[in-house]
Every structure is written in structure tokens, then in C-alpha cells.
C-alpha atoms as a PDB file:
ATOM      1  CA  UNK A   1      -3.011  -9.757 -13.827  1.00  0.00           C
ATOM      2  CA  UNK A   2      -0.073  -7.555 -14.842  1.00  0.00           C
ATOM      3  CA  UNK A   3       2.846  -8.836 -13.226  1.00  0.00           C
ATOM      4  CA  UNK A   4       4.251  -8.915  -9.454  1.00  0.00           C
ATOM      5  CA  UNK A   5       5.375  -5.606  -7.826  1.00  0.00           C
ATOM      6  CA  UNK A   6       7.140  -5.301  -4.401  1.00  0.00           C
ATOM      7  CA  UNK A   7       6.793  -2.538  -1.126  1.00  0.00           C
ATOM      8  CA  UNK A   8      10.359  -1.104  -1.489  1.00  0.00           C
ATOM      9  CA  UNK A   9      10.145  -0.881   2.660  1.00  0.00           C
ATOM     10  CA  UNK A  10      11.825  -4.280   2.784  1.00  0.00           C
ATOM     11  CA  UNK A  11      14.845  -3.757   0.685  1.00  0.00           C
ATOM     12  CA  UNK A  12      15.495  -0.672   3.142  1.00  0.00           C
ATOM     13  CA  UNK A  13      18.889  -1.737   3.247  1.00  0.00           C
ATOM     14  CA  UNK A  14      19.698  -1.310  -0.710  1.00  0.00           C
ATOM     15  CA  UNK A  15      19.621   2.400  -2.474  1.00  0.00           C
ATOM     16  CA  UNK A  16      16.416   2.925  -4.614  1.00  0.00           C
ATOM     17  CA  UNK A  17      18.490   2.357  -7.626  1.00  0.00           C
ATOM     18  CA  UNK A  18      19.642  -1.420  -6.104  1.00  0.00           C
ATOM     19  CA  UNK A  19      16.626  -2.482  -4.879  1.00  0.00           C
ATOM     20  CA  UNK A  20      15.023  -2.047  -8.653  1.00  0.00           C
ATOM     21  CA  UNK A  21      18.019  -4.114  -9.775  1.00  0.00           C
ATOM     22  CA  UNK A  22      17.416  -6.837  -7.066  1.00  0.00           C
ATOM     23  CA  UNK A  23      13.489  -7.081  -8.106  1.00  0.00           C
ATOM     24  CA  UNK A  24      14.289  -6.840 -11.958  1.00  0.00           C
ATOM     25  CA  UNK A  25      16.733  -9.880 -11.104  1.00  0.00           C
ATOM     26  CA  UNK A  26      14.285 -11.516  -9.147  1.00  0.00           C
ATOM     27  CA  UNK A  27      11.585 -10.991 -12.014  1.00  0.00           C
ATOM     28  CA  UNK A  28       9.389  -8.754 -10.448  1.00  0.00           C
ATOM     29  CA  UNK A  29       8.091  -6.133 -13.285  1.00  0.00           C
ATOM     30  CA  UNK A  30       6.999  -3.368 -10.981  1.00  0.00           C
ATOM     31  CA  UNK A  31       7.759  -1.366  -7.546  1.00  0.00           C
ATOM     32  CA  UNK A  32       5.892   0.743  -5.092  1.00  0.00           C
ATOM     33  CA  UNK A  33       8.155   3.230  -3.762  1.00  0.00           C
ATOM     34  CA  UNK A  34       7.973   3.907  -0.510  1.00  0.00           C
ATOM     35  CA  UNK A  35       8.362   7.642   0.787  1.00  0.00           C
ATOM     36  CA  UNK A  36       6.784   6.755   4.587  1.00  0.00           C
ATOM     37  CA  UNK A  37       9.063   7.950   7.106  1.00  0.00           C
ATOM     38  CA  UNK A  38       7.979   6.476  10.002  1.00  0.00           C
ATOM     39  CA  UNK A  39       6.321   2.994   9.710  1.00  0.00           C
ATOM     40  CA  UNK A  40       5.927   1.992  13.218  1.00  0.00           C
ATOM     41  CA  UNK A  41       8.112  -1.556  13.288  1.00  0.00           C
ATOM     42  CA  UNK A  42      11.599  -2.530  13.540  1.00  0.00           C
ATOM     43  CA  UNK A  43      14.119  -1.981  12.389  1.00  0.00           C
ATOM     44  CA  UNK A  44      12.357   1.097  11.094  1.00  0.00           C
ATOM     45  CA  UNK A  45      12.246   1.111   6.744  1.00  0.00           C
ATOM     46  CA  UNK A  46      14.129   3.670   5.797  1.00  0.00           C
ATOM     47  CA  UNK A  47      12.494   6.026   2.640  1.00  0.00           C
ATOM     48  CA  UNK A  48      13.627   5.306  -0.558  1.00  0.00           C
ATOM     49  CA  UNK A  49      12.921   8.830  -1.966  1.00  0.00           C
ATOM     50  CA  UNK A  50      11.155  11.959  -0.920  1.00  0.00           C
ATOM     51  CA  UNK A  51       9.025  14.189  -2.106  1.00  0.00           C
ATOM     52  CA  UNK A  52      11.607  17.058  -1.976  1.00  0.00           C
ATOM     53  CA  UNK A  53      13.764  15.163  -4.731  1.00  0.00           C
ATOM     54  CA  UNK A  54      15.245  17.322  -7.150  1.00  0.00           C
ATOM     55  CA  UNK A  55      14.544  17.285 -10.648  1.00  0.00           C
ATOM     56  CA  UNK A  56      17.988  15.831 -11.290  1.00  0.00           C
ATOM     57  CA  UNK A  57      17.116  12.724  -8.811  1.00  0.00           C
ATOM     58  CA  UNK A  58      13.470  12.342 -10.511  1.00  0.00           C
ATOM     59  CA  UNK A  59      14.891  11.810 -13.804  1.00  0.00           C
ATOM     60  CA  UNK A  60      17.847   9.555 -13.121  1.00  0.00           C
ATOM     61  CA  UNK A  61      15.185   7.151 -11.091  1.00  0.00           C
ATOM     62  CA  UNK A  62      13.144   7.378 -13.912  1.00  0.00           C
ATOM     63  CA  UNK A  63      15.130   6.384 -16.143  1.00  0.00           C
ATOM     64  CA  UNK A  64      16.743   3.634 -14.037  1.00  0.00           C
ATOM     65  CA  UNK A  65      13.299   1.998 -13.912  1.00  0.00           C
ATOM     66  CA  UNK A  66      12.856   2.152 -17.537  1.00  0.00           C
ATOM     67  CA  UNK A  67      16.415   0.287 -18.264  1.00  0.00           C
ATOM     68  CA  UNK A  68      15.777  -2.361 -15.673  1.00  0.00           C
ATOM     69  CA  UNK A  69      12.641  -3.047 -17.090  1.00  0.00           C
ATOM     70  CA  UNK A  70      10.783  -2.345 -14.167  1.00  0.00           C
ATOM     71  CA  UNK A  71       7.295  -0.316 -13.732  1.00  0.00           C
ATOM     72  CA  UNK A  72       7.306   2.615 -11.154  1.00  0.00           C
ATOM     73  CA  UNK A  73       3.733   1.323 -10.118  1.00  0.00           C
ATOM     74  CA  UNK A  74       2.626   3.209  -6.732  1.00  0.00           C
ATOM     75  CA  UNK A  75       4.470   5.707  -4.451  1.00  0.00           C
ATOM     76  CA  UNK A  76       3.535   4.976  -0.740  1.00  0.00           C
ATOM     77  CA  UNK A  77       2.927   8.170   0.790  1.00  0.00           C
ATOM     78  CA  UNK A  78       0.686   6.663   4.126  1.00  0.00           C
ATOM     79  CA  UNK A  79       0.518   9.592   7.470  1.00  0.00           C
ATOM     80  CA  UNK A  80      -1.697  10.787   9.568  1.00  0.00           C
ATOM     81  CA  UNK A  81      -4.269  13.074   8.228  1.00  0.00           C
ATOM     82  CA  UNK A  82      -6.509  13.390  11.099  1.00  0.00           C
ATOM     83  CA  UNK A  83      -3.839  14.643  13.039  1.00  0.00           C
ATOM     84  CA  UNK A  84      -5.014  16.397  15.998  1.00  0.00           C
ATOM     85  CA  UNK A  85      -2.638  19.424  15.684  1.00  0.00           C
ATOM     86  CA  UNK A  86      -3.531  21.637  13.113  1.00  0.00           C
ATOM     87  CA  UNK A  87       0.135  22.241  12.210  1.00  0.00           C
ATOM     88  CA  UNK A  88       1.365  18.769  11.883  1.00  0.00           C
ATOM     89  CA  UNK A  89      -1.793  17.930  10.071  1.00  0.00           C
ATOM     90  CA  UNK A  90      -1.799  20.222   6.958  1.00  0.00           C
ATOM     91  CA  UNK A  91       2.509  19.366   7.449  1.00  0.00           C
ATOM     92  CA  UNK A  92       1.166  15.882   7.044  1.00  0.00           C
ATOM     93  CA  UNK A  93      -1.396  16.569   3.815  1.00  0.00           C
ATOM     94  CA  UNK A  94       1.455  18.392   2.332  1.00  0.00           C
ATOM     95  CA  UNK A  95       3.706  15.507   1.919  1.00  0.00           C
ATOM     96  CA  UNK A  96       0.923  13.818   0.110  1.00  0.00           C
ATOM     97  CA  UNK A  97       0.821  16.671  -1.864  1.00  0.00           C
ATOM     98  CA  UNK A  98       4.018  16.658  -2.598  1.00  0.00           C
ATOM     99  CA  UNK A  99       3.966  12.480  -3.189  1.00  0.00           C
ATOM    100  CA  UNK A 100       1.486  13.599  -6.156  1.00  0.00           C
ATOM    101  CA  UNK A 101       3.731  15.416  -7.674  1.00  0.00           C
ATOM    102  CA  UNK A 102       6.412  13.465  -7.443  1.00  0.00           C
ATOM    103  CA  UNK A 103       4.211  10.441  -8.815  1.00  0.00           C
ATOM    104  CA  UNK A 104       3.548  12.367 -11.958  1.00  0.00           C
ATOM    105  CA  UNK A 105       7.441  13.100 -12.326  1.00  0.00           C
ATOM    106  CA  UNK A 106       7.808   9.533 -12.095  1.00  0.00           C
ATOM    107  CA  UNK A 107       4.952   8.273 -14.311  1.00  0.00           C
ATOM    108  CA  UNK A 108       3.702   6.344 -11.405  1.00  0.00           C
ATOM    109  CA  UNK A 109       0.158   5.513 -11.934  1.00  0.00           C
ATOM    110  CA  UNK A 110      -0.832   5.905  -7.722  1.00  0.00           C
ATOM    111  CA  UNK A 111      -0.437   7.137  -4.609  1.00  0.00           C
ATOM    112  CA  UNK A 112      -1.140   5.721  -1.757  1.00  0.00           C
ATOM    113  CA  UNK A 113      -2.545   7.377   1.638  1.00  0.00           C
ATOM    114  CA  UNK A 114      -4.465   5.928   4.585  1.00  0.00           C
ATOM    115  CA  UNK A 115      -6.330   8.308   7.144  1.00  0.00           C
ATOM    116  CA  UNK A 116      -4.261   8.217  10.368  1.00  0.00           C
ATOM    117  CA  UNK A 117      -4.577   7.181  13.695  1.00  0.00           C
ATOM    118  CA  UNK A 118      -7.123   9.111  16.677  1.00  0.00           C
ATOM    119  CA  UNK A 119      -5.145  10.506  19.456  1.00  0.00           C
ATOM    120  CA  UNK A 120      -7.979  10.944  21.451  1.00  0.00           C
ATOM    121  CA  UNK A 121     -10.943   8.985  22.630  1.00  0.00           C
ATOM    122  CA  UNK A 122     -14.179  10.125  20.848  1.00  0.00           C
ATOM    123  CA  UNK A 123     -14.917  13.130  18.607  1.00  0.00           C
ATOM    124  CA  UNK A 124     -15.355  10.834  15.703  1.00  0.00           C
ATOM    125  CA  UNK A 125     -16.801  13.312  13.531  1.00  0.00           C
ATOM    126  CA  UNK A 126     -14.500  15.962  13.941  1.00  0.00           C
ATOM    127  CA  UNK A 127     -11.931  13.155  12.573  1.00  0.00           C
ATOM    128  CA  UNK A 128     -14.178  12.330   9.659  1.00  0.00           C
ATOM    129  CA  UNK A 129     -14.309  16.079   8.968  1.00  0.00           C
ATOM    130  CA  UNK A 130     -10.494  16.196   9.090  1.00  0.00           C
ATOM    131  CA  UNK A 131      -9.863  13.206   6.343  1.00  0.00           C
ATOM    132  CA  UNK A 132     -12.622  13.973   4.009  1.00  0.00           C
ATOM    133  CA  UNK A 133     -11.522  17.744   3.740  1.00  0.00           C
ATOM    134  CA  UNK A 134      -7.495  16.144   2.922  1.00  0.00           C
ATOM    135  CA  UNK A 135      -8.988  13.428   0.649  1.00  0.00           C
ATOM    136  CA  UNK A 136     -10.868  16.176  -1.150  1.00  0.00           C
ATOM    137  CA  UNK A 137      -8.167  18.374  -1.645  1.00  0.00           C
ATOM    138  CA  UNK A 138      -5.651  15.148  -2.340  1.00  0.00           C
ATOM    139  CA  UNK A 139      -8.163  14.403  -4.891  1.00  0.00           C
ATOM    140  CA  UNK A 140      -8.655  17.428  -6.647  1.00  0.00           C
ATOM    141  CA  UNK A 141      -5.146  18.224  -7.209  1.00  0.00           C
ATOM    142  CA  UNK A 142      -4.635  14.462  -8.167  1.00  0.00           C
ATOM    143  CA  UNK A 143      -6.832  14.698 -10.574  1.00  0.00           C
ATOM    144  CA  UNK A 144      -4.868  17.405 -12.136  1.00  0.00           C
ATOM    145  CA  UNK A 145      -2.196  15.707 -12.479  1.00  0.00           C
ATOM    146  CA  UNK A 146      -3.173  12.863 -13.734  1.00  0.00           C
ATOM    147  CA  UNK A 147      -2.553  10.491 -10.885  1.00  0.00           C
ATOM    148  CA  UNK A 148      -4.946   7.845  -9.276  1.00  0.00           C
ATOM    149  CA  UNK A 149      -5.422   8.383  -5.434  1.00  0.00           C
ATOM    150  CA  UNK A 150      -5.956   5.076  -3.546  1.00  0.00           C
ATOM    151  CA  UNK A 151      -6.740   4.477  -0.294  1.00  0.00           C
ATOM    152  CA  UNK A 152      -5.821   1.665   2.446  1.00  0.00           C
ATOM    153  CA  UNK A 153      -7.457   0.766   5.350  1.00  0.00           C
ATOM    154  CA  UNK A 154      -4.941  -0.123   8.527  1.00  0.00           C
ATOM    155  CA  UNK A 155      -5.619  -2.700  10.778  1.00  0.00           C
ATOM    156  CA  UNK A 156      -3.501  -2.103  13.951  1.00  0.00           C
ATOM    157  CA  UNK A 157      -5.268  -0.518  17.352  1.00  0.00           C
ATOM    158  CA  UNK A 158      -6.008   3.175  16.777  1.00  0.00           C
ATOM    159  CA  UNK A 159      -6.536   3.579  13.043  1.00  0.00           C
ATOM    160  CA  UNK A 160      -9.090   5.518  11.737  1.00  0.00           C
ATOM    161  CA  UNK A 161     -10.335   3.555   8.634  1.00  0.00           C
ATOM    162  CA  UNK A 162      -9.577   0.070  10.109  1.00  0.00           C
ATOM    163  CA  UNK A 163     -12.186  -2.533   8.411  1.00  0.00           C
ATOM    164  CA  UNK A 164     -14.334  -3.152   5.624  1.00  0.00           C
ATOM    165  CA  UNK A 165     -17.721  -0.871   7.141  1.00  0.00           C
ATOM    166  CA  UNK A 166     -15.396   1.894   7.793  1.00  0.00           C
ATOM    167  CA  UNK A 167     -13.785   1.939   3.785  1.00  0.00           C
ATOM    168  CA  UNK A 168     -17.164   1.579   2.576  1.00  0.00           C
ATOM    169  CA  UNK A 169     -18.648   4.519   4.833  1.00  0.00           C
ATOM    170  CA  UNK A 170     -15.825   6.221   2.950  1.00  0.00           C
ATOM    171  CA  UNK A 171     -16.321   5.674  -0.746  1.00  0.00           C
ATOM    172  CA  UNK A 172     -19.969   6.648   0.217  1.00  0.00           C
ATOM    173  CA  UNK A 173     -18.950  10.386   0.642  1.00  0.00           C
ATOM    174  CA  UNK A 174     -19.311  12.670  -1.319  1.00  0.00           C
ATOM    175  CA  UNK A 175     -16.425  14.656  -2.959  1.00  0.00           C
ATOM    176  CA  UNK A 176     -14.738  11.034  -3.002  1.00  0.00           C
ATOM    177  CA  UNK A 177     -16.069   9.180  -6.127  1.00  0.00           C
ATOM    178  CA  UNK A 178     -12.632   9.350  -7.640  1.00  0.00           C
ATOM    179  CA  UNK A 179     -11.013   7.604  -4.695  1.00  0.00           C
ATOM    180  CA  UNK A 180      -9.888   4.065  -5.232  1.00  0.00           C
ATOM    181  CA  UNK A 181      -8.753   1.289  -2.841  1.00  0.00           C
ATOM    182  CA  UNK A 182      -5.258  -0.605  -2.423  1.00  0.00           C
ATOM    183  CA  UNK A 183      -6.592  -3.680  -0.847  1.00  0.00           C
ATOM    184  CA  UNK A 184      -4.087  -5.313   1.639  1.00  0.00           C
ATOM    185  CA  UNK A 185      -5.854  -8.580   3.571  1.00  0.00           C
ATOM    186  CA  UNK A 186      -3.997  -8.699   6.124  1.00  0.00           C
ATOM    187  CA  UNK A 187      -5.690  -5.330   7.824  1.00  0.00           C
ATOM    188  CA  UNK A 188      -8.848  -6.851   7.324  1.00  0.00           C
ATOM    189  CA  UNK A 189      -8.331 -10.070   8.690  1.00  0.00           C
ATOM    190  CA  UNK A 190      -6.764  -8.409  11.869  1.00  0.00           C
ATOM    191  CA  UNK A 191     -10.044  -6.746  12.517  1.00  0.00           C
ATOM    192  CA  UNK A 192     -12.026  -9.700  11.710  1.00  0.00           C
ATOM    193  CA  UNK A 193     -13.115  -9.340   8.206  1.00  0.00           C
ATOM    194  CA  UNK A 194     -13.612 -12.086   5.619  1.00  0.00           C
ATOM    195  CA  UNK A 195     -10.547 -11.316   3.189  1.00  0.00           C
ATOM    196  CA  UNK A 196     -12.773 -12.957   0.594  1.00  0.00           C
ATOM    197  CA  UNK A 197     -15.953 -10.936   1.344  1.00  0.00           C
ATOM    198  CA  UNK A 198     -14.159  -7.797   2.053  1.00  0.00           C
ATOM    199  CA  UNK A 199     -12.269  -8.094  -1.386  1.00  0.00           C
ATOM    200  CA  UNK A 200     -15.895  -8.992  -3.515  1.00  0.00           C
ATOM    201  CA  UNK A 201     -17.208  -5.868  -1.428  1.00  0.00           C
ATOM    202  CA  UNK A 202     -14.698  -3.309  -2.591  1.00  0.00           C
ATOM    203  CA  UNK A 203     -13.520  -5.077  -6.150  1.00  0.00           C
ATOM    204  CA  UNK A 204     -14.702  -2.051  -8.447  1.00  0.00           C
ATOM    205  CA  UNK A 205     -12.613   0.302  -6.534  1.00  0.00           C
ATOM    206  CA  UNK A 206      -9.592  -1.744  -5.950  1.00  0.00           C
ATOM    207  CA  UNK A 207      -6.648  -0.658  -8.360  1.00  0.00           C
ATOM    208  CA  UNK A 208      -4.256  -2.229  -6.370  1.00  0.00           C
ATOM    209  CA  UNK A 209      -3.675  -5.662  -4.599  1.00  0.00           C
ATOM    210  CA  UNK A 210      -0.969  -5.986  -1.396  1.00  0.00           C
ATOM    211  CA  UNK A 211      -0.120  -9.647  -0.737  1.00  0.00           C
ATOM    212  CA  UNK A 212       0.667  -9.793   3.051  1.00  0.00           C
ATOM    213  CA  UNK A 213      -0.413 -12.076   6.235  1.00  0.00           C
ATOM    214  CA  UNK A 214      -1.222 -11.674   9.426  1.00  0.00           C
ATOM    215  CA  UNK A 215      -2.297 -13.364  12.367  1.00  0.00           C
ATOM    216  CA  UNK A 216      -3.302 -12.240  15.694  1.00  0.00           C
ATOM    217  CA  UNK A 217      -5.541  -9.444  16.741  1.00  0.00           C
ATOM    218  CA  UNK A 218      -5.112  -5.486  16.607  1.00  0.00           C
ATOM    219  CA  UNK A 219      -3.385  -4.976  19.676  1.00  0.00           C
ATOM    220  CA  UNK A 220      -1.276  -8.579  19.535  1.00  0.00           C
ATOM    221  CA  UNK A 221      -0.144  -9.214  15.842  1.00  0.00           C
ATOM    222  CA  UNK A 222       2.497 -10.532  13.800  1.00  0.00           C
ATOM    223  CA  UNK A 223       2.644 -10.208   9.586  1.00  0.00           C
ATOM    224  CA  UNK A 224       4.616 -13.078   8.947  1.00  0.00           C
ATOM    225  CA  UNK A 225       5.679 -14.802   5.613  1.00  0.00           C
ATOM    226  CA  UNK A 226       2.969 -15.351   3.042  1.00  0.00           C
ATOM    227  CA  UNK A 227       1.290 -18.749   3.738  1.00  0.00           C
ATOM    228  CA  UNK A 228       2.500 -19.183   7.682  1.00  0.00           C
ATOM    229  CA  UNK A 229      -0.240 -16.640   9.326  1.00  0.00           C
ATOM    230  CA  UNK A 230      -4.303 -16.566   9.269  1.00  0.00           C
ATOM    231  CA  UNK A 231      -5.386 -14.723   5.654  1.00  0.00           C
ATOM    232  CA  UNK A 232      -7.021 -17.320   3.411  1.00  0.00           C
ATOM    233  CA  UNK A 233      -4.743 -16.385   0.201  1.00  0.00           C
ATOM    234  CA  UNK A 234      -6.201 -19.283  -1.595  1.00  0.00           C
ATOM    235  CA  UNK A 235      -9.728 -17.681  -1.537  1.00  0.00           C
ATOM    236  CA  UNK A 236      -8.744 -14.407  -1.969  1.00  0.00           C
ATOM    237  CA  UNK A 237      -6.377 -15.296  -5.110  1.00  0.00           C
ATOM    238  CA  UNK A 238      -9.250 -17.238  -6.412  1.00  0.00           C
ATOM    239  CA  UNK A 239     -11.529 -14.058  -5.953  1.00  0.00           C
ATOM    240  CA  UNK A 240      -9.220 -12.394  -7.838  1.00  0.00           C
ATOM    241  CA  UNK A 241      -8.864 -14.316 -10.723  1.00  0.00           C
ATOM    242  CA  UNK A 242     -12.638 -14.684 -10.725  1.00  0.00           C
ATOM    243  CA  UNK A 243     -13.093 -11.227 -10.537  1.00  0.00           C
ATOM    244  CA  UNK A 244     -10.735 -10.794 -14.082  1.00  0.00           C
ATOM    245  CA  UNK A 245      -9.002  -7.920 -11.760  1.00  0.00           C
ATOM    246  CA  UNK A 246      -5.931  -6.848 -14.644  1.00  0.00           C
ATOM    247  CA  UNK A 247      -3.457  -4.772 -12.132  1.00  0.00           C
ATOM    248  CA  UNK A 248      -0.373  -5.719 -10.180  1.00  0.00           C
ATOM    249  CA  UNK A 249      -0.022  -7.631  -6.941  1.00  0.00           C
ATOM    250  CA  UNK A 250       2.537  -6.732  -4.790  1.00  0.00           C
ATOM    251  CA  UNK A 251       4.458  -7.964  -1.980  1.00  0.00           C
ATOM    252  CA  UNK A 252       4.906  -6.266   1.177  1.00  0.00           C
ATOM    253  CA  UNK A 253       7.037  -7.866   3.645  1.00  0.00           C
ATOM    254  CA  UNK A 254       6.873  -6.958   7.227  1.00  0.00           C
ATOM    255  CA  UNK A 255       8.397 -10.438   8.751  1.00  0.00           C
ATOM    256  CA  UNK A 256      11.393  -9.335   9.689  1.00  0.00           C
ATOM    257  CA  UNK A 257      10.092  -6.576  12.526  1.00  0.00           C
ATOM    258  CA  UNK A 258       9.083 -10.136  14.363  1.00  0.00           C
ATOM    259  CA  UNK A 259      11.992 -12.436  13.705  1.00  0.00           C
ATOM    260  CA  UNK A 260      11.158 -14.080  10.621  1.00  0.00           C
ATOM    261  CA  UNK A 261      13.228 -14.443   7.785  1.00  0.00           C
ATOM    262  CA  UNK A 262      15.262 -11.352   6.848  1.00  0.00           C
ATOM    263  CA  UNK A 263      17.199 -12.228   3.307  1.00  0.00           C
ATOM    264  CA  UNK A 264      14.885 -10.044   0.814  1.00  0.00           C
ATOM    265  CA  UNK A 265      16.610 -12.503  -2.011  1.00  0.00           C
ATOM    266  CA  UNK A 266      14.791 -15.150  -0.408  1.00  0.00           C
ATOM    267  CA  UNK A 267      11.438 -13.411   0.735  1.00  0.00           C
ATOM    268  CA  UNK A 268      11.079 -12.280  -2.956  1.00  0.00           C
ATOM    269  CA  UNK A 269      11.622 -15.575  -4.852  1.00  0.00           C
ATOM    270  CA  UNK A 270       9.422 -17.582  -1.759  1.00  0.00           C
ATOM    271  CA  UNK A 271       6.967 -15.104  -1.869  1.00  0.00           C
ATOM    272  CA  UNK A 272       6.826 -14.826  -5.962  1.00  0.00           C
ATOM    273  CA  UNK A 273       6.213 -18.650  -6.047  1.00  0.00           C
ATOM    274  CA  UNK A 274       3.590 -19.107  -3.488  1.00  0.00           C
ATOM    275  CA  UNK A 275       1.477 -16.510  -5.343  1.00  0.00           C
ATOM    276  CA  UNK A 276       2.226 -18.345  -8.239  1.00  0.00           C
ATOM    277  CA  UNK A 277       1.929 -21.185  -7.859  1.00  0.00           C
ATOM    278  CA  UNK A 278      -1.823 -20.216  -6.241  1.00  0.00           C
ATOM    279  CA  UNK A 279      -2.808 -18.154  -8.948  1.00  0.00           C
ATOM    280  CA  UNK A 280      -1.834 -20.822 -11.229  1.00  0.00           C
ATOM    281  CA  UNK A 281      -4.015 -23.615  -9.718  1.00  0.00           C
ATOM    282  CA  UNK A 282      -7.351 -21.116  -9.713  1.00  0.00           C
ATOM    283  CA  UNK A 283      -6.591 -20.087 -13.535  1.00  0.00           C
ATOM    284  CA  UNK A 284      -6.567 -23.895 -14.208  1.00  0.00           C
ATOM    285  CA  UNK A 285     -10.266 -24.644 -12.902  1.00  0.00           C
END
């Protein structure tokens, strides 16, 4: 493993420029930027950057990153590309577009994108027509660029690509060899998936590791602190280390949308040592 990276979404409340100060401080050695605009919980995350940043802005967050010490790992760039109106959905594929761009600016080595959420009832392969034509295109341009597209499957009610048979249906398309997976547990053990299975299932595409937990179902859920919810971290850590996987994990904290503890400071250093201290007892076997 590389190091420990962090979702900016939960140090909302610092500039981009702070919150890479707060993780270098914390010893975190990467960050996943977050450009989603709307991420349905709250208080609602606000975006730490855009893809409509100048060139100015691009440069001066570059090189903050590289003086802190701190890897620009991932831009989260997550919408809804199955949107049902055609306007709003090429909008949508756009910004991802656009979060490509910006990635290579940055030197960040992915973006990440997920495929939406149905508005209607049925017409499942009209959907599946929708997000393979934007991961196509996504990918093509990616690939131009330089930049690794990865994919995450979203557990809530309503999601498109929700569980492990759904990702996998996906990486069997074709036109998507070149697509690789951010795996986040806590999706898949809202819809009922081993984390452990699902993880050994996917592990050659996986680039990318989220450490959050869940508990609950898809229409009643919480993500709560690491280690107080339902995902089995110790088998998935120990899949993980058994699997030699050599990328980041990150943190993304979502507590505080349901009451739990809301001092980043805190969440960071509590969440860096239960991984830790986990990853340190499967390394030792």
C-alpha cells in the first residue's frame, strides 16, 4: 500500500488549499478532490474545485500539493449519466469531461464517475445504452490524456450500478476494457454483498480503495465511523493485503450527515489508526 488519502467532501468547511494542510498535518500523503456538487446528505459538501478553474487556480493547487507533500490522487467527478433528459445528460457527461481535463492539469492519476440514478421505472436497456455510450466517450478522451477512468458502484435506492453483478455486467462490455473500479464497501454491503467476495471478484480492476461503513439497508442507512457500522473491515483489509494491492486507501467520511462525530481533526487521526492498526495485524500473520 501507498499511503492513506482522504474524500476532501468532509473538510467542506476548509478551502482546498487548508484542507491539504490539515491532511499533510494529520499524515495523510494523498487527497481525492472532490468536484461533486450535489451529494445528496447534509449539510451538503461543498466542491473544492471545478472543472471551470482557470489556469492560474490549476497551477497554484498544484503546486500547493507538491509543497505540502501531499499526492493529488483522484478527482471525484460522480453525476448522473443516465439522465433521462437529453440536455442535462450530455450537461452531466460534460463535467466529467471537463474533470479529465482538469485531472491531467493536476497530475491526478483518476477520475472518478458512477452511472446515475433511474428516474423511471423500467427501460433498463435504454439506461445501459445511455452509460455505456458516456463511459465510451469518457474513456476515449481519458485515454488521451493520460488519465485512468474508474468507476464506483452506489448503494443507495435508485442507482443504476448498485452491487457486485451489476459492476461486473459492466466491465464485461465492450468498449470498456480500460475502465477500472474504485471499490468503496460500504455500497456493497448496503445491497447485500460480501465486502470480502465482492473485493476478490473485482481485485484486478480496482485502482482505488474507499474505507467507509455502513449499516442498514438501501432505503434506511447510516455510514457511520469506521468500525461502529456492519462492513467486515478486518476481512476486507486482510483481502487486501493478501491480494499485494500497492495503491492508496482513502477515507471518506459521511458520519456527520447522521449525527456522528463532526471534528475532521478527530475523524482523520481515529480513522488513520483503525486502518492501521488493522492493516498492521494482517501484515504480521
Amino acid at each position: 500500500m501507498k499511503g492513506l488519502s482522504c474524500d476532501s467532501g468532509m473538510l467542506h468547511m476548509f478551502s482546498l488549499e487548508q484542507a491539504i494542510d490539515v491532511l499533510a498535518a494529520q499524515g495523510y500523503q494523498a487527497i481525492d478532490i472532490s468536484l461533486e456538487k450535489g451529494r445528496p446528505i447534509l449539510p451538503v459538501p461543498q466542491a473544492h474545485m471545478s472543472p471551470d478553474a482557470d489556469a492560474n487556480t490549476r497551477r497554484q493547487v498544484r503546486k500547493h500539493a507538491e509543497q505540502a507533500g501531499v499526492t493529488i490522487l483522484a478527482l471525484n467527478a460522480t453525476t448522473n449519466l443516465i439522465y433521462n433528459v437529453p440536455e442535462t445528460r450530455q450537461a452531466n457527461l460534460k463535467f466529467v469531461m471537463g474533470a479529465l481535463e482538469l485531472a491531467s492539469d493536476l497530475d491526478a492519476r483518476y477520475v472518478v464517475t458512477g452511472g446515475g440514478s433511474k428516474k423511471f421505472y423500467g427501460r433498463e436497456s435504454q439506461y445501459w445504452e445511455w452509460l455505456l455510450a458516456a463511459l465510451r466517450a469518457l474513456l476515449s478522451r481519458a485515454n488521451q490524456l493520460g488519465v485512468t477512468l474508474a468507476f464506483e458502484a452506489a448503494g443507495p435506492y435508485g442507482r443504476f450500478v448498485h452491487n457486485l453483478s451489476r459492476v461486473k455486467h459492466l466491465l464485461s462490455c465492450e468498449g470498456l476494457e480500460a475502465l477500472r473500479v474504485v471499490f468503496d464497501p460500504s455500497h456493497y454491503r448496503l445491497r447485500g454483498d460480501s465486502v470480502v467476495k465482492a473485493y476478490e471478484a473485482l481485485s484486478r480492476h480496482i485502482v482505488h480503495v474507499h474505507t467507509k461503513d455502513a449499516k442498514g439497508d438501501p432505503e434506511d442507512f447510516e455510514f457511520p465511523p469506521l468500525g461502529e457500522g456492519e462492513v467486515d473491515f478486518d476481512g476486507l483489509l486482510g483481502a487486501i493485503v493478501a491480494d499485494g494491492y500497492d495503491g492508496y486507501i482513502s477515507v471518506e467520511y459521511e458520519g456527520f450527515a447522521w449525527g456522528y462525530e463532526s471534528d475532521c481533526r478527530k475523524v482523520l487521526a481515529d480513522s488513520k489508526s483503525f486502518i492501521n492498526r488493522i492493516l498492521a495485524s494482517k501484515q504480521n500473520l
